[in-house]
Protein backbone atom coordinates (compact mmCIF):
# COMPACT_ATOMS: atom_id res chain seq x y z
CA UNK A 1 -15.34 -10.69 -3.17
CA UNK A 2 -13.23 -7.68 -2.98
CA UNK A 3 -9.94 -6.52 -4.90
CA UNK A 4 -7.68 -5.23 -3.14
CA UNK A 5 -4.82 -2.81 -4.64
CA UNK A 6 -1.13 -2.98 -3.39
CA UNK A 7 0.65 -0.29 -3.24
CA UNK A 8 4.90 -1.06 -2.93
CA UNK A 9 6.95 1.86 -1.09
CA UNK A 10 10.17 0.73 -3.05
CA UNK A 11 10.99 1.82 -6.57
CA UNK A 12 13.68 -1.20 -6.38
CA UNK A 13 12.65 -4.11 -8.54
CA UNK A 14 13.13 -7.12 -5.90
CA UNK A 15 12.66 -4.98 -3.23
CA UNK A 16 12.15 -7.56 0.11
CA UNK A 17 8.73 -5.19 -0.41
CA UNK A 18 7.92 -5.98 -3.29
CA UNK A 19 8.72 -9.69 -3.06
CA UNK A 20 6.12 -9.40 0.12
CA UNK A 21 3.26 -8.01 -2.12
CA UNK A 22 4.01 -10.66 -4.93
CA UNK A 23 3.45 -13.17 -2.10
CA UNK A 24 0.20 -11.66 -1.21
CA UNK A 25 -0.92 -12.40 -4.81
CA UNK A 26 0.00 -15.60 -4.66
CA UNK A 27 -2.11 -16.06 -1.44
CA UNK A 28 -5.15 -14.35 -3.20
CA UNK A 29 -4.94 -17.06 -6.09
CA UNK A 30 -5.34 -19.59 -3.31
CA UNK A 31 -8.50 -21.82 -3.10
CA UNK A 32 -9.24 -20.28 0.26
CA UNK A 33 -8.16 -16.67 -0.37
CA UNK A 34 -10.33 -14.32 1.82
CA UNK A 35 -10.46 -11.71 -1.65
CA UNK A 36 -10.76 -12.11 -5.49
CA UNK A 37 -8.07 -9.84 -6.83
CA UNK A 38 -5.08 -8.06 -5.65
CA UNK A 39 -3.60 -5.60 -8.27
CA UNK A 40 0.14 -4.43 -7.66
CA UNK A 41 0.16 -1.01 -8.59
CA UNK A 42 3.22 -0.40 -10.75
CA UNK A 43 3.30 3.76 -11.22
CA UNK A 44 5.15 4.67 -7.97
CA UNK A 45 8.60 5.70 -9.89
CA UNK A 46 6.11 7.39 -12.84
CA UNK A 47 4.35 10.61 -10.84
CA UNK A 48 5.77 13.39 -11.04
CA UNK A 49 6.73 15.59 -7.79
CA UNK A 50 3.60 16.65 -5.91
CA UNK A 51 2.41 20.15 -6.91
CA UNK A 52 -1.03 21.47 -6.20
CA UNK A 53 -0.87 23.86 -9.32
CA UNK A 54 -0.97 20.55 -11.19
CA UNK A 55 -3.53 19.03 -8.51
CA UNK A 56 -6.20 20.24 -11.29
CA UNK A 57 -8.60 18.56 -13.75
CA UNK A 58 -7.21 17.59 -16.07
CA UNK A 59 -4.59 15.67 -13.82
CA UNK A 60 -1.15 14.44 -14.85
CA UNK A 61 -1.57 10.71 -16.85
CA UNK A 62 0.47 9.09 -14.25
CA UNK A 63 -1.50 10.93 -11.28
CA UNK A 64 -5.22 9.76 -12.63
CA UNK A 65 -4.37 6.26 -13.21
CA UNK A 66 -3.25 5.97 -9.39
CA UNK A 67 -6.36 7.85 -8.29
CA UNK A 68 -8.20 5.43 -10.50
CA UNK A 69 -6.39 2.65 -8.91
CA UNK A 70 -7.52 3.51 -5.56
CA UNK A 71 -10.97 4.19 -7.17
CA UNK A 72 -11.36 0.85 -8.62
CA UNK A 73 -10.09 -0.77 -5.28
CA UNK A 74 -12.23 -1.97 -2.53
CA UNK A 75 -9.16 -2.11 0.05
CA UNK A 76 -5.41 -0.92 -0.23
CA UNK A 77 -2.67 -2.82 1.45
CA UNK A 78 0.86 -1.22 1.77
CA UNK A 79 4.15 -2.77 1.98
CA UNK A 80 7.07 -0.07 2.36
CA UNK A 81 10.97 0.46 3.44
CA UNK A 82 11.84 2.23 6.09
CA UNK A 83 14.50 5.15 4.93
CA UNK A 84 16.37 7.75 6.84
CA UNK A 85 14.10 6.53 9.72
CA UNK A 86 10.59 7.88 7.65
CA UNK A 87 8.71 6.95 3.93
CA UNK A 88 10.75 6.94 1.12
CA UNK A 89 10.23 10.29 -0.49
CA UNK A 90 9.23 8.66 -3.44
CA UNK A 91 6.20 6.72 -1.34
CA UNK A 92 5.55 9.89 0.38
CA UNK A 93 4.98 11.75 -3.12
CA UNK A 94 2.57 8.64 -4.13
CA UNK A 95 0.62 9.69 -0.74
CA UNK A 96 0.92 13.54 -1.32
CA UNK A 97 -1.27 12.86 -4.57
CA UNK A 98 -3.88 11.09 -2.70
CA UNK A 99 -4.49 14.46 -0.84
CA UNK A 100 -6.35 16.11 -3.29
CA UNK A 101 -7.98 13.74 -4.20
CA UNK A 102 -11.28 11.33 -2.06
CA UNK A 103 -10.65 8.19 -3.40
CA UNK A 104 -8.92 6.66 -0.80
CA UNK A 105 -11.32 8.34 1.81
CA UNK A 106 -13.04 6.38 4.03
CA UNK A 107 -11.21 2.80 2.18
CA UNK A 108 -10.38 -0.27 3.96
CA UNK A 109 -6.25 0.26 4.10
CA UNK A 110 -3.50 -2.01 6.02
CA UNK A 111 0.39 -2.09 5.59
CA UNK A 112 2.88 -5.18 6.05
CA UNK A 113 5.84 -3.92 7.54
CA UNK A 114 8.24 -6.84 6.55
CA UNK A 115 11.51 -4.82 7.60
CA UNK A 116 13.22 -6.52 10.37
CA UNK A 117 12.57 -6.65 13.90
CA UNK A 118 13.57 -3.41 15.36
CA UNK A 119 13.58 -1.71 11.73
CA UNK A 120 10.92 0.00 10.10
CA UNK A 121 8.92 2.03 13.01
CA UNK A 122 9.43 5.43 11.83
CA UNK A 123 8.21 4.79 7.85
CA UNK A 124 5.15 3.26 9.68
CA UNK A 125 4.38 5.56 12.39
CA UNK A 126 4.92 8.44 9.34
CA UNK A 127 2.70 6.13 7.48
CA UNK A 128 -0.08 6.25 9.65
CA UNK A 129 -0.22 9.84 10.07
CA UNK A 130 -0.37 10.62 6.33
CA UNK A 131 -3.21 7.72 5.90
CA UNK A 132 -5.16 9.31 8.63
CA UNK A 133 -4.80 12.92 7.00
CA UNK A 134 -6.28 11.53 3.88
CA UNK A 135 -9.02 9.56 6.06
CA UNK A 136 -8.32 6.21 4.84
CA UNK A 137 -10.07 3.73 7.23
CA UNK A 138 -7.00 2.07 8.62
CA UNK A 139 -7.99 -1.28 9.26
CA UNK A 140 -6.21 -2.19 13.03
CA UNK A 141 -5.86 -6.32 11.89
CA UNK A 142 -4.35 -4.99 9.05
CA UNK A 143 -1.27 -3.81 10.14
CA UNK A 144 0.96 -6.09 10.92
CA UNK A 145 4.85 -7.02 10.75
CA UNK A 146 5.62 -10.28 8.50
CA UNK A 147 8.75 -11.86 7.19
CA UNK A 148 9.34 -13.20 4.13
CA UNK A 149 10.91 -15.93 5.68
CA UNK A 150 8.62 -16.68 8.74
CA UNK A 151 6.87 -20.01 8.07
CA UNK A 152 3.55 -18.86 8.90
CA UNK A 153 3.68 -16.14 6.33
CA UNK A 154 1.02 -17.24 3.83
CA UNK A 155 -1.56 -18.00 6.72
CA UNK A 156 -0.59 -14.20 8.56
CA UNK A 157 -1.59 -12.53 5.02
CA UNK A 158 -4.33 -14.63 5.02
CA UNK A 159 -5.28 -13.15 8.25
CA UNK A 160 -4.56 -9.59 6.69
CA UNK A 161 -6.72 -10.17 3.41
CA UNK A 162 -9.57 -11.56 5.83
CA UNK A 163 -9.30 -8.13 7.90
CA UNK A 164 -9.39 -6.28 4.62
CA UNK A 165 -12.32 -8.15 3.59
């Protein structure tokens, strides 16, 4: 079984984002989920701004715990907004701190773009360069576009948990 960290883009609380990534717990608690755990990682708004003088043992509080997050995970699974046509800054500072670091190296890692048709292209193409600077794995089934609303929603993140897996 593997546990699987998810990692919001939105500092909003009931974010359509977040909402997504609740719903992918709620498919992990499922008799047939495809994992065992999915932790919701809840530091984004906490780090401070990226600065490699500070990118030194011993880290920032706020900086370790998310390394240790993405230590403890077997697979990370991203949900994110789209703003100014790129990352939030805030998202993009969470991936800045994974530079320096190897945990997320070589680890299973997907998004859910669940921005509306049309929307959201330029956070993930952004996204996908910074993942493959760090060398995350970036799992192709993975990465997929889902709506909250669509019906087949639960089964889809099935799909993504299973690709994860």
């Amino acid at each position: 079984m593997v546990q699987v960290l998810l990692l919001c883009g939105s500092v909003r609380k009931g974010s359509s984002n977040e909402a997504m990534l609740r719903l992918v717990q709620e498919v992990v608690g499922e008799p047939d989920g495809a994992v065992a755990s999915a932790v919701f990682y809840e530091g984004l708004g906490d780090l401070p701004h990226f600065n490699p003088d500070l990118d030194t043992d011993p880290l920032p509080e706020a900086v370790a715990g998310l390394r240790n997050a993405i230590a403890d995970a077997d697979a990370v699974l991203i949900c994110t907004p789209e703003y100014a046509g790129t990352l939030p800054g805030s998202f993009k500072n969470l991936l800045d701190w994974t530079v320096g670091g190897t945990e997320i190296c070589d680890k299973p890692t997907g998004w859910i773009n669940a921005a509306n048709p049309g929307r959201g292209e330029g956070a993930i193409a952004t996204l996908r360069t910074v993942l493959e600077y760090t060398g995350a794995a970036i799992v192709e089934d993975a990465c997929v576009r889902i709506a909250l609303a669509d019906p087949d929603a639960r089964k889809n993140i099935g799909a993504v948990l299973e690709a994860l897996r």
